[in-house]
PDB file of N, CA and C in Angstrom:
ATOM      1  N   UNK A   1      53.064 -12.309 -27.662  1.00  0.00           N
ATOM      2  CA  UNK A   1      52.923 -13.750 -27.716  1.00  0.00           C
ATOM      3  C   UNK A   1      54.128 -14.320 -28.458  1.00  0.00           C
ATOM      4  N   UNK A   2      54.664 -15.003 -27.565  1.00  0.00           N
ATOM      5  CA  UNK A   2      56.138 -16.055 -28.320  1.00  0.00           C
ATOM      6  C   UNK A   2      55.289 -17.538 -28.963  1.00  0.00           C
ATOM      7  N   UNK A   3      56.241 -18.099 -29.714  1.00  0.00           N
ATOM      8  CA  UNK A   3      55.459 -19.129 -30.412  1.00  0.00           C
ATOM      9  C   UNK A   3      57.053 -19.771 -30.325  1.00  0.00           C
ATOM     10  N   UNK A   4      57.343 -20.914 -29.646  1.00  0.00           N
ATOM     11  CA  UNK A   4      58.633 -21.594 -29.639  1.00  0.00           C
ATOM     12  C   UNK A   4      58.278 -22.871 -30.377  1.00  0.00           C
ATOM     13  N   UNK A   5      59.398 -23.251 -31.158  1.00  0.00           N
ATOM     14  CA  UNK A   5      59.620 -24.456 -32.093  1.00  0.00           C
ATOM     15  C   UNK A   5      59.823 -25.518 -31.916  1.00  0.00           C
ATOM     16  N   UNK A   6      59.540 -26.342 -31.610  1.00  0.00           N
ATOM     17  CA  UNK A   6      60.565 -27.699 -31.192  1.00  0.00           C
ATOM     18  C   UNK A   6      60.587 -28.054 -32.223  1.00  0.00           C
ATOM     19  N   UNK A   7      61.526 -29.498 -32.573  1.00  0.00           N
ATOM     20  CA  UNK A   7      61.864 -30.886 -33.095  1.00  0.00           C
ATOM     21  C   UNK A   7      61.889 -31.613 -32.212  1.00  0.00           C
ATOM     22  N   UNK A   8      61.900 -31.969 -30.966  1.00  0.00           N
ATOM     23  CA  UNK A   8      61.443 -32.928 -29.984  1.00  0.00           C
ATOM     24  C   UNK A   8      60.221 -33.050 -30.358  1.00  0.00           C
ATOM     25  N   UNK A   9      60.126 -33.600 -28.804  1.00  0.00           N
ATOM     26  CA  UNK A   9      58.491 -34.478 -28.064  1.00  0.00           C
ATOM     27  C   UNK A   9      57.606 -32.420 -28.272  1.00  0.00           C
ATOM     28  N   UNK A  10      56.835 -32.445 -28.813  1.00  0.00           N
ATOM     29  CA  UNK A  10      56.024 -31.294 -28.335  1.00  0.00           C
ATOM     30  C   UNK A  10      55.029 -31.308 -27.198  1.00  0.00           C
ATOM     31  N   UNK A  11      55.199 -32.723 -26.749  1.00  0.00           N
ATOM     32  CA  UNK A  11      54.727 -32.358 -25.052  1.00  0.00           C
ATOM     33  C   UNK A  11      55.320 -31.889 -24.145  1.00  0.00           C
ATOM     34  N   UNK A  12      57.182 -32.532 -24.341  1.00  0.00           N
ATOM     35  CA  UNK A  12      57.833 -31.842 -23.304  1.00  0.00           C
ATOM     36  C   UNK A  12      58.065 -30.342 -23.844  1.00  0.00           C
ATOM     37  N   UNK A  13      57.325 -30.039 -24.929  1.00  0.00           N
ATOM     38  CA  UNK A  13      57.628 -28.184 -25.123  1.00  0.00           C
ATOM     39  C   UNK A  13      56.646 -27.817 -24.306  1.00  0.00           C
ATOM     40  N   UNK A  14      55.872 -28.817 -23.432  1.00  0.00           N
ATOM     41  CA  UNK A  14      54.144 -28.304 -23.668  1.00  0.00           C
ATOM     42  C   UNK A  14      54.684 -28.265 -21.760  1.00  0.00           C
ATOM     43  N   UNK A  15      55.628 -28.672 -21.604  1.00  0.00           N
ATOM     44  CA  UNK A  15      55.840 -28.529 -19.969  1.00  0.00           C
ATOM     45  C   UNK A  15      55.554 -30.101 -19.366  1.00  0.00           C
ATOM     46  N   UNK A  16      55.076 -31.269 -20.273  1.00  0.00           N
ATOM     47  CA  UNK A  16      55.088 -32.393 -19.519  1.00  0.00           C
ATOM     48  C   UNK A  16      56.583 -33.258 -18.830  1.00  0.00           C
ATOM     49  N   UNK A  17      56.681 -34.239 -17.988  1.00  0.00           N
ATOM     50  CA  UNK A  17      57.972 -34.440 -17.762  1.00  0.00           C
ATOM     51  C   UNK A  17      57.625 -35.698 -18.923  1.00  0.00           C
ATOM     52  N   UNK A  18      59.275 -35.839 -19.073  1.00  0.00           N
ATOM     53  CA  UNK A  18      60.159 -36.423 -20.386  1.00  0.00           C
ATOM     54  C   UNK A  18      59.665 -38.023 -20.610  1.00  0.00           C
ATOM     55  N   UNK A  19      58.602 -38.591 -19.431  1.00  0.00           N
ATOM     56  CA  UNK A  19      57.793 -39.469 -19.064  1.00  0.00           C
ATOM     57  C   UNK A  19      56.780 -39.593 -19.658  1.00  0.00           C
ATOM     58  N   UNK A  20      56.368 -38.537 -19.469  1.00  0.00           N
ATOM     59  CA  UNK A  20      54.278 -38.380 -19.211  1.00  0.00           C
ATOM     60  C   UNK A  20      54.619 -37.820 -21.130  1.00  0.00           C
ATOM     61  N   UNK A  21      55.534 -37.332 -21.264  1.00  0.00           N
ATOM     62  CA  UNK A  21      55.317 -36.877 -23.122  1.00  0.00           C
ATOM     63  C   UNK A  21      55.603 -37.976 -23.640  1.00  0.00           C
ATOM     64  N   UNK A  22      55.954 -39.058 -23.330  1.00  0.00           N
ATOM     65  CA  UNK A  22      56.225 -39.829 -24.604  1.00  0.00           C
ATOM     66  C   UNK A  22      55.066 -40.817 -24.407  1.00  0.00           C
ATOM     67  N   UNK A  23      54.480 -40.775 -22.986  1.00  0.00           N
ATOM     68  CA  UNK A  23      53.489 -42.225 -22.851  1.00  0.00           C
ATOM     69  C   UNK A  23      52.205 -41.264 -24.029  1.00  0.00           C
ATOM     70  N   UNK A  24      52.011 -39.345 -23.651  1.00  0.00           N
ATOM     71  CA  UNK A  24      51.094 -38.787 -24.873  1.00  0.00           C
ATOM     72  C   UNK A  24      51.426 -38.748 -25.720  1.00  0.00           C
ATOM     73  N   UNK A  25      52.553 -39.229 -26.194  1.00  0.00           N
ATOM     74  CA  UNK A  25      53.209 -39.102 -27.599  1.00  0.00           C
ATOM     75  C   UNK A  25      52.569 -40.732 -28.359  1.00  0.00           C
ATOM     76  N   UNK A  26      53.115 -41.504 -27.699  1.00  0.00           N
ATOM     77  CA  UNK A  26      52.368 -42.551 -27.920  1.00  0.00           C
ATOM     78  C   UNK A  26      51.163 -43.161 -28.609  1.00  0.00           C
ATOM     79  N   UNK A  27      50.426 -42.180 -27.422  1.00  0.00           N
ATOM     80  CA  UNK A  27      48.683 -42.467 -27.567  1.00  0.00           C
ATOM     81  C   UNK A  27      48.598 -41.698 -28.836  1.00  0.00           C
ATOM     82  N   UNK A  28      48.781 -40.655 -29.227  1.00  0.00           N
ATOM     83  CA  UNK A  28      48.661 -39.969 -30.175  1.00  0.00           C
ATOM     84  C   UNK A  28      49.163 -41.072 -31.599  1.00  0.00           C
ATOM     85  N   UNK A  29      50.353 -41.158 -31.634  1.00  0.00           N
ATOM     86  CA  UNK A  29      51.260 -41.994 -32.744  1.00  0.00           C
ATOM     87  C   UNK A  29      49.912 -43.455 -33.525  1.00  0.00           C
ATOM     88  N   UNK A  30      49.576 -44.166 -31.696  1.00  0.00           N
ATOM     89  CA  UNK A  30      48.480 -44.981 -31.895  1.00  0.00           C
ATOM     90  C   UNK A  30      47.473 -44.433 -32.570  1.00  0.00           C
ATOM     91  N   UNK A  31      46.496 -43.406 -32.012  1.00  0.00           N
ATOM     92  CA  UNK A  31      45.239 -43.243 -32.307  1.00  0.00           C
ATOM     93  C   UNK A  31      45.172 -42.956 -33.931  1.00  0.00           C
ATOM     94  N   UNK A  32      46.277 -41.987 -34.330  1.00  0.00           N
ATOM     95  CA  UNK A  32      46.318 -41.714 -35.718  1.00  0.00           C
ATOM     96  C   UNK A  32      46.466 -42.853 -36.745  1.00  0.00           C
ATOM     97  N   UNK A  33      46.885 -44.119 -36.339  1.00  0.00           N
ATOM     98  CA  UNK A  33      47.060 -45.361 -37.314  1.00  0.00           C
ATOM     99  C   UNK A  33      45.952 -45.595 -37.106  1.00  0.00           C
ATOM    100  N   UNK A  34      44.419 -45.991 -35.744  1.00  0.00           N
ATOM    101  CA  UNK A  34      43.579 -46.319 -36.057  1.00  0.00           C
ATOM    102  C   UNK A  34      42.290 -45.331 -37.051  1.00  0.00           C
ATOM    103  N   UNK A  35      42.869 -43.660 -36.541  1.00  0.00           N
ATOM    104  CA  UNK A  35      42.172 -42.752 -37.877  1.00  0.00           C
ATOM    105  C   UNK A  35      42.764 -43.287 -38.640  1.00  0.00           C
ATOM    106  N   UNK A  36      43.414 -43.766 -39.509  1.00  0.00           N
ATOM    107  CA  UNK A  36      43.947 -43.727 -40.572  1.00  0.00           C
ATOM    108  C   UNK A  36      43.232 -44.839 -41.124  1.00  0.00           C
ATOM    109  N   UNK A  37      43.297 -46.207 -40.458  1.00  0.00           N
ATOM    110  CA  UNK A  37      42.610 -47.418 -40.705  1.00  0.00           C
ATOM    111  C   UNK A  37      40.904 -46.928 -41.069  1.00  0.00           C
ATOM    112  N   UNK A  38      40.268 -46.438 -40.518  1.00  0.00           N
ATOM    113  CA  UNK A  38      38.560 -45.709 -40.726  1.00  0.00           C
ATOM    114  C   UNK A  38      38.582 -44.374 -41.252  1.00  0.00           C
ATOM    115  N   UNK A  39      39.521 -43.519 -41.803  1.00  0.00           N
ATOM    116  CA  UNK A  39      39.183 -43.078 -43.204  1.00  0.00           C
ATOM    117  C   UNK A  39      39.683 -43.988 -44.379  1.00  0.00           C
ATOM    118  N   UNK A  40      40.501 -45.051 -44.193  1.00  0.00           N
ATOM    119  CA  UNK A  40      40.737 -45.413 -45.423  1.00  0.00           C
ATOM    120  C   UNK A  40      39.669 -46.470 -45.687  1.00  0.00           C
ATOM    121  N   UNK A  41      38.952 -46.877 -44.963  1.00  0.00           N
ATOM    122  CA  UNK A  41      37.619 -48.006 -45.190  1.00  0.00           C
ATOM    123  C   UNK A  41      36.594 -46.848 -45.140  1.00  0.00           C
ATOM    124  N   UNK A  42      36.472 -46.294 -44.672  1.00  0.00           N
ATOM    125  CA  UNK A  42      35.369 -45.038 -44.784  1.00  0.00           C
ATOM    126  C   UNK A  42      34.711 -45.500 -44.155  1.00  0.00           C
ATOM    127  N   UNK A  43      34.867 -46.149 -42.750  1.00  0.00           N
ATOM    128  CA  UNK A  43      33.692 -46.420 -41.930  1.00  0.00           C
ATOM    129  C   UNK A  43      33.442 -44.991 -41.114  1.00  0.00           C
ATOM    130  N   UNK A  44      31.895 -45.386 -40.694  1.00  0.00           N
ATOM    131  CA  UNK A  44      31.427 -43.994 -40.226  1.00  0.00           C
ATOM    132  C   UNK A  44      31.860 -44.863 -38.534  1.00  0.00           C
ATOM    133  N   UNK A  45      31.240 -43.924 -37.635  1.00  0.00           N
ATOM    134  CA  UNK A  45      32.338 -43.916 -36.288  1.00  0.00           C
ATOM    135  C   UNK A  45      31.385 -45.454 -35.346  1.00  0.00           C
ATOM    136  N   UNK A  46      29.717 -45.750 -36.104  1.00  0.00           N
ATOM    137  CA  UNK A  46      29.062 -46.942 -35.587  1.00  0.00           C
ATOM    138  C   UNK A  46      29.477 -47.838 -36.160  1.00  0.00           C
ATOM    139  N   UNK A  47      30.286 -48.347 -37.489  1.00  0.00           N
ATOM    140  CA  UNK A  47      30.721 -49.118 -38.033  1.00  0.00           C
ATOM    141  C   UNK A  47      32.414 -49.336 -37.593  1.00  0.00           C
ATOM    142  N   UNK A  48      33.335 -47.958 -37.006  1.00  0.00           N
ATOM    143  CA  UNK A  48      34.118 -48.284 -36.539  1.00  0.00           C
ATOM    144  C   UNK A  48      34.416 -48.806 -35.591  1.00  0.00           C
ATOM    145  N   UNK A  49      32.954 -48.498 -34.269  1.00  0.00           N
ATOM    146  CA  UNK A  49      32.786 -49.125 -32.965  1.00  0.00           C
ATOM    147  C   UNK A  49      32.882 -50.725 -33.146  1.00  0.00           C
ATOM    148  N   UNK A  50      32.364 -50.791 -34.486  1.00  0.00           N
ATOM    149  CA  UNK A  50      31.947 -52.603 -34.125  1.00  0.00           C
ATOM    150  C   UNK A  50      33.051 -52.671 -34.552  1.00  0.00           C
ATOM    151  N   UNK A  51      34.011 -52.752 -35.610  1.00  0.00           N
ATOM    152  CA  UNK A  51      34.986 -53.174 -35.991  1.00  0.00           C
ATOM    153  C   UNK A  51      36.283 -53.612 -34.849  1.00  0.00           C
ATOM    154  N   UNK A  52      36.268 -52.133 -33.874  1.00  0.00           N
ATOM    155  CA  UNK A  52      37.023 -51.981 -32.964  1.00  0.00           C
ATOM    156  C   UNK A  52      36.843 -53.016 -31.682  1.00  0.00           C
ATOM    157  N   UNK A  53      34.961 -53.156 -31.409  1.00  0.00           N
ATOM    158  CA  UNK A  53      34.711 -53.675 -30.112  1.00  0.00           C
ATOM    159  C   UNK A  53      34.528 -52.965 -29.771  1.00  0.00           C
ATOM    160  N   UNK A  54      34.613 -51.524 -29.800  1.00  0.00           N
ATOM    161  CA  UNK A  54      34.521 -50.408 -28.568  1.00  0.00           C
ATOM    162  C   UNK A  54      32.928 -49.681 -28.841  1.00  0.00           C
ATOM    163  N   UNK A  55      32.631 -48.953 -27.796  1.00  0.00           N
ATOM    164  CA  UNK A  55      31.153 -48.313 -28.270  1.00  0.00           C
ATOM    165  C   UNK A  55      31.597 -47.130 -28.890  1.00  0.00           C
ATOM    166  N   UNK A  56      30.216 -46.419 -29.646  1.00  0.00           N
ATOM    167  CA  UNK A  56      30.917 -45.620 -30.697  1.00  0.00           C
ATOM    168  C   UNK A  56      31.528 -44.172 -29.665  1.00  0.00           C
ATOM    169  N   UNK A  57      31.181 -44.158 -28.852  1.00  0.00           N
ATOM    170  CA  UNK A  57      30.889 -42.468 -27.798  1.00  0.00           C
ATOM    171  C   UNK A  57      32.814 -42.770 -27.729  1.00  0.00           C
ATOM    172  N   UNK A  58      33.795 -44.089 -27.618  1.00  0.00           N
ATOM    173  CA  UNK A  58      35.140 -44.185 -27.196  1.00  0.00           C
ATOM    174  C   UNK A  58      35.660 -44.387 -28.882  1.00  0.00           C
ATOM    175  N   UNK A  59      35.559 -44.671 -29.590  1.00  0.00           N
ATOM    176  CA  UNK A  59      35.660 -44.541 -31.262  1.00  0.00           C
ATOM    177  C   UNK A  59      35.857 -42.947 -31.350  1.00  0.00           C
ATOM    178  N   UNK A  60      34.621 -42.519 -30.944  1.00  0.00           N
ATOM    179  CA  UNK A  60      34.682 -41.288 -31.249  1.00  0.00           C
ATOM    180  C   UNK A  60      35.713 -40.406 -30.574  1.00  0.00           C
ATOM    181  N   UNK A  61      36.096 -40.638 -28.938  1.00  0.00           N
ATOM    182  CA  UNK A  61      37.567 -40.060 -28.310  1.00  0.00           C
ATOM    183  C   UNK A  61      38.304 -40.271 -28.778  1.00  0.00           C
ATOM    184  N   UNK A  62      38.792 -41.619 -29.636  1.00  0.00           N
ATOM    185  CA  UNK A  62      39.910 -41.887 -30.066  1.00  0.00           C
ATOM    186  C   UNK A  62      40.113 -40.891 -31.609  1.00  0.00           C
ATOM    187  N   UNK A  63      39.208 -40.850 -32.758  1.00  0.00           N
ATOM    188  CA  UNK A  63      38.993 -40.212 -33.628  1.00  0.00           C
ATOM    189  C   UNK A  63      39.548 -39.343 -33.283  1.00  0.00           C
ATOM    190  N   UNK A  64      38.967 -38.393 -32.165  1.00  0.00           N
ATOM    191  CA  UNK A  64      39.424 -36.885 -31.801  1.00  0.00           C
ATOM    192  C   UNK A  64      40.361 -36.183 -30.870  1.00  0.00           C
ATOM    193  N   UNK A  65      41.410 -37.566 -31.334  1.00  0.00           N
ATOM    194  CA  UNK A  65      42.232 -37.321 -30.194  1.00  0.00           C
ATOM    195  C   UNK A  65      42.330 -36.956 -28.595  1.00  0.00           C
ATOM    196  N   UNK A  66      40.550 -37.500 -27.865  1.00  0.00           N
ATOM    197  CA  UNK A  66      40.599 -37.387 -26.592  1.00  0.00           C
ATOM    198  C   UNK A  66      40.795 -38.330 -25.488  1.00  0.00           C
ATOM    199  N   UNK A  67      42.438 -38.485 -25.439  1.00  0.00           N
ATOM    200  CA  UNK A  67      42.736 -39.982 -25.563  1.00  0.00           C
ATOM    201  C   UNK A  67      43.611 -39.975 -24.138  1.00  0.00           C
ATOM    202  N   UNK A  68      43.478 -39.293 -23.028  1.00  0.00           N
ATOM    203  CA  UNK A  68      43.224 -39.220 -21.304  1.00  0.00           C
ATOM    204  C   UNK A  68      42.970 -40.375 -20.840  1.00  0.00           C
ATOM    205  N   UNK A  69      42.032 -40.804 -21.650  1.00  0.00           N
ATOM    206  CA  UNK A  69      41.467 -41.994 -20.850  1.00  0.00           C
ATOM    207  C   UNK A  69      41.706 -43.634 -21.571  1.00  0.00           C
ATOM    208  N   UNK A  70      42.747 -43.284 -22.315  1.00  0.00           N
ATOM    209  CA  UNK A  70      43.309 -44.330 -22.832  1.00  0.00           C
ATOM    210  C   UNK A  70      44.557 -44.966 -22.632  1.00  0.00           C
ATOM    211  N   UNK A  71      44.716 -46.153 -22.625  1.00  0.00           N
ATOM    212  CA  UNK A  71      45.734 -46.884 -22.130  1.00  0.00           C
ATOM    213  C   UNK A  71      46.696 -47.312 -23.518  1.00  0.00           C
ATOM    214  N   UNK A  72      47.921 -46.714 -23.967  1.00  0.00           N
ATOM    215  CA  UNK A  72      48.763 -47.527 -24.352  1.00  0.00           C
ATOM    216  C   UNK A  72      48.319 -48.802 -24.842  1.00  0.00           C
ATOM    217  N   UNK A  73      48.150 -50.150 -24.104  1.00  0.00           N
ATOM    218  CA  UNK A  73      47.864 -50.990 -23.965  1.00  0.00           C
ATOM    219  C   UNK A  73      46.440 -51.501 -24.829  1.00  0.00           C
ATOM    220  N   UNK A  74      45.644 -50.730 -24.645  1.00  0.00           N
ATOM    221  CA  UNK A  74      43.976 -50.437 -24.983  1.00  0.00           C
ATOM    222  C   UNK A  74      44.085 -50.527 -26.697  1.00  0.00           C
ATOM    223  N   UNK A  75      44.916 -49.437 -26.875  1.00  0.00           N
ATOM    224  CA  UNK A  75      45.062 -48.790 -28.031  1.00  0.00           C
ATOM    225  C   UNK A  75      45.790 -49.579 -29.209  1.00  0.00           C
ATOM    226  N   UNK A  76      46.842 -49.852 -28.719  1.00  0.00           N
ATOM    227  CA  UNK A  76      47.346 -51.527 -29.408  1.00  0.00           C
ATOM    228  C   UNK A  76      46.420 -52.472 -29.572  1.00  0.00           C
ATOM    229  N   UNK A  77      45.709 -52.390 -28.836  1.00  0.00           N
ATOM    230  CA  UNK A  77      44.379 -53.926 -28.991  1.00  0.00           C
ATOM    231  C   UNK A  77      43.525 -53.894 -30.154  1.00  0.00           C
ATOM    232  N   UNK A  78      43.543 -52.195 -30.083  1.00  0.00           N
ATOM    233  CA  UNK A  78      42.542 -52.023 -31.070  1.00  0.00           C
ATOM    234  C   UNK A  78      43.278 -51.945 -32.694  1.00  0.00           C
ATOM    235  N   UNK A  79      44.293 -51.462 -32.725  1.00  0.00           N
ATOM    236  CA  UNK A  79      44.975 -51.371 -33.436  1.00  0.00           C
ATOM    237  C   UNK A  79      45.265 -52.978 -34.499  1.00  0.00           C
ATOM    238  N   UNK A  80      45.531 -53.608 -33.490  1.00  0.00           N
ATOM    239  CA  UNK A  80      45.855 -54.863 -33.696  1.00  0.00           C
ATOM    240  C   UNK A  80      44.708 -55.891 -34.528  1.00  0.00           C
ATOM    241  N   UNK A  81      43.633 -55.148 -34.471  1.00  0.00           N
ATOM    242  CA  UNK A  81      42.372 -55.653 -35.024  1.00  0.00           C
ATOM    243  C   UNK A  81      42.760 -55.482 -36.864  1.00  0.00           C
ATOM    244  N   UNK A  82      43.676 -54.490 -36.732  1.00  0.00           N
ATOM    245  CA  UNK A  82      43.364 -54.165 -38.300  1.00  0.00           C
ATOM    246  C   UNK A  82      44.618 -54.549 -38.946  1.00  0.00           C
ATOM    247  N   UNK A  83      44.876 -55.965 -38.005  1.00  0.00           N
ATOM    248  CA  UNK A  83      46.159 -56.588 -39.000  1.00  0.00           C
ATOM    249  C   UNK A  83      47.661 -56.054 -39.492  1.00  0.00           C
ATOM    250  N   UNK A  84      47.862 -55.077 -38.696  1.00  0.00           N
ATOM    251  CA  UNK A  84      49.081 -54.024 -38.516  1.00  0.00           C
ATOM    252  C   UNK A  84      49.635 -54.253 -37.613  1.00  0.00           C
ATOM    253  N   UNK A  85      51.131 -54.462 -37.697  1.00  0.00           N
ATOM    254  CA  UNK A  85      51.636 -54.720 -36.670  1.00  0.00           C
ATOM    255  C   UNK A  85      52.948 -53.359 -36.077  1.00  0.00           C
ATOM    256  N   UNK A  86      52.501 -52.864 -35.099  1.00  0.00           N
ATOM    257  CA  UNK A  86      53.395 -51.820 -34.386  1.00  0.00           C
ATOM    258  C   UNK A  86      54.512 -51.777 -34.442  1.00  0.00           C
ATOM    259  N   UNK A  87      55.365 -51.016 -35.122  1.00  0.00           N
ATOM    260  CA  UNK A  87      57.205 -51.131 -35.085  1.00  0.00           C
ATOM    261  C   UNK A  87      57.519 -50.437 -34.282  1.00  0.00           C
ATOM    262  N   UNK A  88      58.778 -50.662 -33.309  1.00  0.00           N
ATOM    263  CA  UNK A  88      59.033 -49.740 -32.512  1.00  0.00           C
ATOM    264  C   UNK A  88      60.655 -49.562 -32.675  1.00  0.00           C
ATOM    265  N   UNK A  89      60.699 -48.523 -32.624  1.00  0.00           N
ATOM    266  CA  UNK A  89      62.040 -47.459 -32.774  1.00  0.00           C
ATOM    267  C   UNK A  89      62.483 -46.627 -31.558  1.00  0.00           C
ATOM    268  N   UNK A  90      63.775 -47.105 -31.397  1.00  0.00           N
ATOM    269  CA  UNK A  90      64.458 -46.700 -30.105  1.00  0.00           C
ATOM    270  C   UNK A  90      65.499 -45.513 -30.192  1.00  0.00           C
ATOM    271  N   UNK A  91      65.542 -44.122 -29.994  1.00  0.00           N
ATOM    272  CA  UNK A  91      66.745 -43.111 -30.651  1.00  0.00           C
ATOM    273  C   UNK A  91      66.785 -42.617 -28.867  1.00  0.00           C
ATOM    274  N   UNK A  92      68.249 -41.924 -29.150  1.00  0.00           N
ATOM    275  CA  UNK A  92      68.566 -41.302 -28.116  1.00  0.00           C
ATOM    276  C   UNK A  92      67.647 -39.510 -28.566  1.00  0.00           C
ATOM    277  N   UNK A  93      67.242 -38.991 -27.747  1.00  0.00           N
ATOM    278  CA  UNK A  93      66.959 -37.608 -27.796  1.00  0.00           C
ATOM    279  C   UNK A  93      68.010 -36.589 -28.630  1.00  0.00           C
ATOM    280  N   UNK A  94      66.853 -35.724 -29.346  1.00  0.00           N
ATOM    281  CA  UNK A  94      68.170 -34.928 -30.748  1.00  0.00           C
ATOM    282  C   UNK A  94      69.555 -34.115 -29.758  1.00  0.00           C
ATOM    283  N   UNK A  95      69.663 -33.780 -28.605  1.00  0.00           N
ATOM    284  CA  UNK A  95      70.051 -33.220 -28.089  1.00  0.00           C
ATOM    285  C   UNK A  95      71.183 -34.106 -27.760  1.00  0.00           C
ATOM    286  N   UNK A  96      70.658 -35.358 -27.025  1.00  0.00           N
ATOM    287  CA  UNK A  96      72.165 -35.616 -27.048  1.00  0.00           C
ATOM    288  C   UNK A  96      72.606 -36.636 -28.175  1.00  0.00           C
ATOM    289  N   UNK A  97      71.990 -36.648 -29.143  1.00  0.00           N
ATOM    290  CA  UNK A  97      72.574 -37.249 -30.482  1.00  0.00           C
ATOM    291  C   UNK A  97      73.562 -36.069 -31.126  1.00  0.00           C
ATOM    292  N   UNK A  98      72.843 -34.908 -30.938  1.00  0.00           N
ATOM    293  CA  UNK A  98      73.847 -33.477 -31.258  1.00  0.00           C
ATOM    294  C   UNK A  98      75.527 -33.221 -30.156  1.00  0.00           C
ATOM    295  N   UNK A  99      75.136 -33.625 -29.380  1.00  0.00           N
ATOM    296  CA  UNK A  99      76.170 -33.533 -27.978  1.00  0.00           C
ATOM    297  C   UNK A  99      77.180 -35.246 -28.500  1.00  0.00           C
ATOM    298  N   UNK A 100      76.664 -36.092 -28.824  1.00  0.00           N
ATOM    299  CA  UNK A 100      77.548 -37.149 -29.016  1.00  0.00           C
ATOM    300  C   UNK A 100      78.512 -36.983 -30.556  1.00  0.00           C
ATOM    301  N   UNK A 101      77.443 -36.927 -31.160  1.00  0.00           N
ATOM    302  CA  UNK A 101      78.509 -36.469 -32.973  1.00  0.00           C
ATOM    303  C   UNK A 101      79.262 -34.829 -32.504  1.00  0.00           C
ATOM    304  N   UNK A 102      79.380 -34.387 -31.826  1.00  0.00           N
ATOM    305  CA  UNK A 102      80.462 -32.693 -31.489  1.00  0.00           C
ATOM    306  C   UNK A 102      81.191 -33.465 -30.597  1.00  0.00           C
ATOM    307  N   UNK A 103      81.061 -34.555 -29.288  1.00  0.00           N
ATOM    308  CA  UNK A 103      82.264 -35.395 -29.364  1.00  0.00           C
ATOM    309  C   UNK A 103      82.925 -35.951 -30.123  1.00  0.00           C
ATOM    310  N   UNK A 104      82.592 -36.104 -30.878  1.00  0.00           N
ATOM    311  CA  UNK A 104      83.037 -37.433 -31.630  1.00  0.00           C
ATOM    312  C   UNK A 104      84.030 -36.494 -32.648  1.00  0.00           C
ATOM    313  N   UNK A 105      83.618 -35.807 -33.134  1.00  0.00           N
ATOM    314  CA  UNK A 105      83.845 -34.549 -34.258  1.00  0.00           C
ATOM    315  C   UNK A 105      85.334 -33.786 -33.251  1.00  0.00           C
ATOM    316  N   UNK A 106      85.155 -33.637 -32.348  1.00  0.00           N
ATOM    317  CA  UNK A 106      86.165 -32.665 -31.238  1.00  0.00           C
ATOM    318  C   UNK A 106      87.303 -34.030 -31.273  1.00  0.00           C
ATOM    319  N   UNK A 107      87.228 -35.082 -30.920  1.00  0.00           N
ATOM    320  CA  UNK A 107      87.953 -36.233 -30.952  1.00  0.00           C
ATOM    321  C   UNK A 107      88.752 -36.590 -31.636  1.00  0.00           C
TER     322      UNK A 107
END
């Protein structure tokens, strides 16, 4: 059994295309600010439903990261409930940030 490392997307280690990992990269990035928001109030997952709007059975996917059936879009909404506002950060991939500074450096 090999065990390979990334510093990327660990979806595209996971075999997704360079697409489909960042829209799961995403959902993930999201869902963990709304865990984060309901352990730090300590709501249990029927008190997070109402907070959210959502019923608790989709509280609870999101909690556990079973988040397939979640939209980007969805997830911000909910997010957005708890007065946080989403920053977004734009980088080129480490690879060719590594490939541009060894130009630059060769230059």
């Amino acid at each position: 059994m090999s065990i390979e490392v990334t510093t990327g997307n660990a979806f595209e280690a996971l075999g997704y295309t360079r697409e489909e990992a960042n829209l799961r990269a995403m959902r993930v990035y999201l869902a963990a600010e709304i865990r984060k928001h309901v352990q730090k109030n300590k709501l249990t997952q029927a008190e997070a439903a109402e907070f959210f709007g959502v019923t608790q059975p989709r509280i609870s996917n999101v909690l556990n990261m079973k988040l397939d059936r979640f939209t980007i879009d969805f997830l911000v909404k909910m997010l957005s409930r708890t007065d946080r506002i989403p920053h977004l950060t734009f980088r080129a991939p480490a690879k060719v940030r590594r490939a541009t500074a060894a130009s630059r450096v060769a230059a």
